[in-house]
C-alpha atoms as a PDB file:
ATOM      1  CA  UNK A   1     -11.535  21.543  -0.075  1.00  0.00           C
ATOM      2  CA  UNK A   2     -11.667  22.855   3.463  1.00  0.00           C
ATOM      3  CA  UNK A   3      -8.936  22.034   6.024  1.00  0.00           C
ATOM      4  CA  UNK A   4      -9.603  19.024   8.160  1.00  0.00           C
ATOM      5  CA  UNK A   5      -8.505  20.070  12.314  1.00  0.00           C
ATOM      6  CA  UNK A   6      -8.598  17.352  14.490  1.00  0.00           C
ATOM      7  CA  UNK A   7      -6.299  15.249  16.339  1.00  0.00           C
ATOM      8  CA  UNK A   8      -6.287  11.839  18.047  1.00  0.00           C
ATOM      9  CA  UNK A   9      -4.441  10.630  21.215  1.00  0.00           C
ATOM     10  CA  UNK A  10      -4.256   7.689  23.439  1.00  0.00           C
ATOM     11  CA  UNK A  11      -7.253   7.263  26.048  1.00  0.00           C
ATOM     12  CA  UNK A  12      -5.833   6.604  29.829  1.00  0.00           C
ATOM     13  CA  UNK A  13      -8.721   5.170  31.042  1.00  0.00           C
ATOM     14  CA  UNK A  14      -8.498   1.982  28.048  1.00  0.00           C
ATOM     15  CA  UNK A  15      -5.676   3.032  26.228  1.00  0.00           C
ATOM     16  CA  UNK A  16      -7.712   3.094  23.126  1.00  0.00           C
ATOM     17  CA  UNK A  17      -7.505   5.860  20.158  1.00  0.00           C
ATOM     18  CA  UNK A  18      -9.878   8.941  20.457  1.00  0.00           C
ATOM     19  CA  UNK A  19     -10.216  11.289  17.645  1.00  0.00           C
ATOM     20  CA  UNK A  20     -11.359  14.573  17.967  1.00  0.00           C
ATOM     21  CA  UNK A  21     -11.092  18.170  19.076  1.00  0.00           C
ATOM     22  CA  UNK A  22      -7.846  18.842  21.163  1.00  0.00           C
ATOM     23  CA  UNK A  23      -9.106  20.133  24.479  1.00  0.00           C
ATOM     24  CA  UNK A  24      -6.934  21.974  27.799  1.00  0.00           C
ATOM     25  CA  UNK A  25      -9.166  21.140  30.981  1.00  0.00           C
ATOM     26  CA  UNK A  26      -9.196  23.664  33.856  1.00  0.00           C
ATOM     27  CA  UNK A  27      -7.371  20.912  36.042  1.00  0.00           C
ATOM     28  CA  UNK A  28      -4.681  21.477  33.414  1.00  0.00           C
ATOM     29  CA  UNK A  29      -5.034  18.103  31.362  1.00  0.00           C
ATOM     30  CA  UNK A  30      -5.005  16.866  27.523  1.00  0.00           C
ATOM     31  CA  UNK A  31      -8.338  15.519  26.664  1.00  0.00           C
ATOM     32  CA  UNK A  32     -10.000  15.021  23.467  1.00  0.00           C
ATOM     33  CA  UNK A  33     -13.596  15.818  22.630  1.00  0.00           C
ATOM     34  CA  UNK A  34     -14.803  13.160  20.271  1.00  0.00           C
ATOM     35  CA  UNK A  35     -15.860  13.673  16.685  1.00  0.00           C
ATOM     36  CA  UNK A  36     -17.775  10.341  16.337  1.00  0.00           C
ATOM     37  CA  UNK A  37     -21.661  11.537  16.819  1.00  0.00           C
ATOM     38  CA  UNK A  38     -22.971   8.203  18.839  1.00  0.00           C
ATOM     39  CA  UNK A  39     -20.459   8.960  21.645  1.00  0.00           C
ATOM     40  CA  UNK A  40     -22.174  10.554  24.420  1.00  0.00           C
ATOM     41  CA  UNK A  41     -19.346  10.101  27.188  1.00  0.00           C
ATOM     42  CA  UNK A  42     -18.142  13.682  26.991  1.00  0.00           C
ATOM     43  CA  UNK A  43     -14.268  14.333  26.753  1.00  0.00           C
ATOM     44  CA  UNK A  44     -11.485  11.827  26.912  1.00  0.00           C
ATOM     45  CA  UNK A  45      -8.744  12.332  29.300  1.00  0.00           C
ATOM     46  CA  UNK A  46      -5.034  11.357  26.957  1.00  0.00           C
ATOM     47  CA  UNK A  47      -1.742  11.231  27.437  1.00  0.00           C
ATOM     48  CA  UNK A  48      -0.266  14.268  26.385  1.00  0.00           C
ATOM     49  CA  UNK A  49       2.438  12.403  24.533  1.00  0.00           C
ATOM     50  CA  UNK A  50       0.566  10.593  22.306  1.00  0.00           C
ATOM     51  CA  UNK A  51      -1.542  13.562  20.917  1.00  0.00           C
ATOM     52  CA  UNK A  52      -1.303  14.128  17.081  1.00  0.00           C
ATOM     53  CA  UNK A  53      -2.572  16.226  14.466  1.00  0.00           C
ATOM     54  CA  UNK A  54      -4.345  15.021  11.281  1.00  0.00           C
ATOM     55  CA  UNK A  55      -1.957  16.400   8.542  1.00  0.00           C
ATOM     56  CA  UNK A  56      -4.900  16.778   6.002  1.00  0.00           C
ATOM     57  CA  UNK A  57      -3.183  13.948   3.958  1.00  0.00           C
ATOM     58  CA  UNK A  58      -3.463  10.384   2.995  1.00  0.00           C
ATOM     59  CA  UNK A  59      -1.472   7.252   2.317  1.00  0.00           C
ATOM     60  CA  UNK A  60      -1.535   5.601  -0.761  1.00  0.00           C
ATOM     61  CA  UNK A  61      -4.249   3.063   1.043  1.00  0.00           C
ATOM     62  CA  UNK A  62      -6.398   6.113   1.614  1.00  0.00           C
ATOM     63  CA  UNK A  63      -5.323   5.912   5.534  1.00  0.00           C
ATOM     64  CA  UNK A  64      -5.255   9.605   7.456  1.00  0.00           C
ATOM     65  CA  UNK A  65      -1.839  10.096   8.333  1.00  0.00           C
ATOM     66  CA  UNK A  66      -1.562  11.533  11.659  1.00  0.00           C
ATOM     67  CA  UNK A  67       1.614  13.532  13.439  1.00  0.00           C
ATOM     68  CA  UNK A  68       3.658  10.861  14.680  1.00  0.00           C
ATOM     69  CA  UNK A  69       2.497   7.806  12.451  1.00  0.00           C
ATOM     70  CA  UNK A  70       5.560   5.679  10.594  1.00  0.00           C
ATOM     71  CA  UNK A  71       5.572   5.918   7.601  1.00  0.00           C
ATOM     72  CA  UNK A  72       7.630   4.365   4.304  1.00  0.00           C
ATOM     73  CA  UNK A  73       7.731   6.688   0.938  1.00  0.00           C
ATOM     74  CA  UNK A  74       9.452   5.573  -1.893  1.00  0.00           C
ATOM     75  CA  UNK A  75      11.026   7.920  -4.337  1.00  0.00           C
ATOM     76  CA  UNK A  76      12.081   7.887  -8.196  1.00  0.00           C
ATOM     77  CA  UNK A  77      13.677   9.954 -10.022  1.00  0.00           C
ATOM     78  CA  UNK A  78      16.437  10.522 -12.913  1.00  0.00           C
ATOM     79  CA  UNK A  79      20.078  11.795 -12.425  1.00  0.00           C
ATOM     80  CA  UNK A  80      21.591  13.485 -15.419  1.00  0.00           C
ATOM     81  CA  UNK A  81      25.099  14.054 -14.853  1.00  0.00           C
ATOM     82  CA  UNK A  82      27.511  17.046 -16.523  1.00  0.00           C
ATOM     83  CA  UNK A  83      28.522  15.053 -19.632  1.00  0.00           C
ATOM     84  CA  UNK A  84      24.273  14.040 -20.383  1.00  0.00           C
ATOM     85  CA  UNK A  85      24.377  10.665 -19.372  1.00  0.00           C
ATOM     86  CA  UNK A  86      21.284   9.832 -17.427  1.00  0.00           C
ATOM     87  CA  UNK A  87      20.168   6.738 -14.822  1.00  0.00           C
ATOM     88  CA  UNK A  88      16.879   6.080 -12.940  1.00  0.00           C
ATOM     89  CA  UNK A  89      17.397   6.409  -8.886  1.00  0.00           C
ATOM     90  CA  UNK A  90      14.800   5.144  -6.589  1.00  0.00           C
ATOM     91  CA  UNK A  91      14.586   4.160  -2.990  1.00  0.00           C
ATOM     92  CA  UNK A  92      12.722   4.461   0.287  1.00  0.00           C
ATOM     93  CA  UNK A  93      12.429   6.620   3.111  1.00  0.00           C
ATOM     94  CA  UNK A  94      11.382   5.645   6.295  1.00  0.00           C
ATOM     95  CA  UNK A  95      10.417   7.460   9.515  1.00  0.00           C
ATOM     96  CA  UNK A  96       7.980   9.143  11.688  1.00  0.00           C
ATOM     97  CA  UNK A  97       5.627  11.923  10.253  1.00  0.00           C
ATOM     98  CA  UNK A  98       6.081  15.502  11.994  1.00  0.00           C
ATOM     99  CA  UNK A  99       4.757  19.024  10.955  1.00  0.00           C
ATOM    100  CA  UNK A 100       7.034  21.033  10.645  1.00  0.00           C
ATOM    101  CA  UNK A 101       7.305  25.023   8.962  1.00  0.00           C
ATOM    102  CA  UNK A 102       7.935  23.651   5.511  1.00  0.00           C
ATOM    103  CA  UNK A 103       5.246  21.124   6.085  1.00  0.00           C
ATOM    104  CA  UNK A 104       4.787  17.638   6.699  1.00  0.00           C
ATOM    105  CA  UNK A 105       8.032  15.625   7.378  1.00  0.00           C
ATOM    106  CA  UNK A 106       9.412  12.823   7.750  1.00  0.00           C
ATOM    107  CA  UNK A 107      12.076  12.781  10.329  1.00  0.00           C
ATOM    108  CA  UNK A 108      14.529  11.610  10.889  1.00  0.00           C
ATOM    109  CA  UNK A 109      14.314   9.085   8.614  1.00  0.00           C
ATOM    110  CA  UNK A 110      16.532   5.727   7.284  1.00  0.00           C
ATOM    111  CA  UNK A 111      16.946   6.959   3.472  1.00  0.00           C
ATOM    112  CA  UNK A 112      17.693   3.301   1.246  1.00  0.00           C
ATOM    113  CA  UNK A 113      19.109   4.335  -2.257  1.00  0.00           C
ATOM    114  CA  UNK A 114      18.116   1.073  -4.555  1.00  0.00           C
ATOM    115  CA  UNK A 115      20.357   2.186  -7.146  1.00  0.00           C
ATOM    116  CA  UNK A 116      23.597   1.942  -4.979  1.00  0.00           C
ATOM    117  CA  UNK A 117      22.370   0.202  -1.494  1.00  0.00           C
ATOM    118  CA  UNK A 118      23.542   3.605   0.223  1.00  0.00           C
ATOM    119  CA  UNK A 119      21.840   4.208   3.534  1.00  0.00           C
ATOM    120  CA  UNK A 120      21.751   7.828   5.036  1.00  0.00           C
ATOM    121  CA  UNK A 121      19.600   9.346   7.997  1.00  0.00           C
ATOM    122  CA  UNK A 122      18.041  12.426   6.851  1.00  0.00           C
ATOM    123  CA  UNK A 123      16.281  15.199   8.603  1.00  0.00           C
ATOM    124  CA  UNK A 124      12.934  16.836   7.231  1.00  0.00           C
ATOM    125  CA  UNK A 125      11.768  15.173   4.153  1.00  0.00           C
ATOM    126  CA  UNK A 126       8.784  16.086   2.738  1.00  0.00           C
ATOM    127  CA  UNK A 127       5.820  13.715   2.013  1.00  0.00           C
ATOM    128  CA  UNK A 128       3.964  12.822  -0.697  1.00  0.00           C
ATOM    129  CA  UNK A 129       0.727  11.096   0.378  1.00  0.00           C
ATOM    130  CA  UNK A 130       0.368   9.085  -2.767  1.00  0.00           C
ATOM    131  CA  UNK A 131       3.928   7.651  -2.767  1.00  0.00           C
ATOM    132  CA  UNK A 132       3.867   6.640   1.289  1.00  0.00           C
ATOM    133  CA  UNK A 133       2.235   3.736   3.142  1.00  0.00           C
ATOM    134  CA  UNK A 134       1.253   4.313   6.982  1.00  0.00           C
ATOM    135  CA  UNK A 135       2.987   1.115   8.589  1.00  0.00           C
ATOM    136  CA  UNK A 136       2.680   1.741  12.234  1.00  0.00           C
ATOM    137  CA  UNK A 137       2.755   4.930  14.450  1.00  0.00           C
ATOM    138  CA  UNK A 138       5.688   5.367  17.368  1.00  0.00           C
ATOM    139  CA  UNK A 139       3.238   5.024  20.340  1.00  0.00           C
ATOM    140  CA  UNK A 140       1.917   1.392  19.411  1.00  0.00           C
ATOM    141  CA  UNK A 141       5.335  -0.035  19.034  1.00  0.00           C
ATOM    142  CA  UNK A 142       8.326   2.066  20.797  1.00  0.00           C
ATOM    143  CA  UNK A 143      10.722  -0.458  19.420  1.00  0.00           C
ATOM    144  CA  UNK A 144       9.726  -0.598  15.862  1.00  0.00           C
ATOM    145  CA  UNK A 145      10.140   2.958  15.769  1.00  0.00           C
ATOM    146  CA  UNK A 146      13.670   2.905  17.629  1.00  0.00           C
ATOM    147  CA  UNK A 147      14.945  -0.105  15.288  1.00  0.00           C
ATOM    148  CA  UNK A 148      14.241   2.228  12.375  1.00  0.00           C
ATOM    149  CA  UNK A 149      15.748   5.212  13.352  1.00  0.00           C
ATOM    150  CA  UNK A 150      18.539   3.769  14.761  1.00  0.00           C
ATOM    151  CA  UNK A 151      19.173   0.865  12.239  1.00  0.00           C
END
């Protein structure tokens, strides 16, 4: 399957989401050249900070996720400790989706450990589309975002 490049960002002139190509104007602004076929307007001026890339994955709802969405993974697994004895873990991570060298992230995150009710922040978790849910994106809802990563 070929890599998917495209990106999405927040119009200025309705403050709606354009997906598309990521284009530099000669006047020095973001803009987006959209993908959808019935648009004839030409490029979309955006603001800068809410452009994202399309990580070439989806949510376990079959949603893109996109640089900068919030997402929640949940994780599973089972400890086995020096003397054999063995537990099941699981738990949730929480946080907004970046790309980073070692691929797409979640960070930082709020890390929930079911087992034992600890809560750590985390840096750089790796996602697994099938196991995370797309539940908002940090330009939609500043606060959302902030009460999660500083909860």
């Amino acid at each position: 399957m070929a890599r998917v490049i495209k990106f999405r960002g927040r119009s200025i002139a309705d403050d709606s989401w354009v997906y598309g190509d990521l284009v530099q104007t000669a006047d020095n602004k973001t803009a987006i050249w959209p993908i959808d076929s019935k648009s004839q307007i030409g490029i979309v001026e955006v603001y800068p900070e809410s452009v994202g890339q399309y990580t070439n994955l989806l949510d376990r709802n079959k949603r893109e996720i996109f640089e900068g969405d919030i997402v929640r993974q949940t994780w599973e697994t089972t400890i086995v400790d020096d003397y054999d004895d063995a537990w099941d873990a699981s738990g949730t991570q929480t946080g907004p989706v970046v790309i980073r060298t070692q691929g797409v992230c979640i960070s930082p995150c709020l890390t929930e450990n079911h087992t034992n009710g600890d809560k750590t922040i985390t840096k750089n978790k790796r996602i697994s589309g099938y196991r995370c849910e797309v539940i908002g994106n940090k330009h939609d809802n500043p606060k959302f975002f902030e009460n999660i990563c500083n909860d």
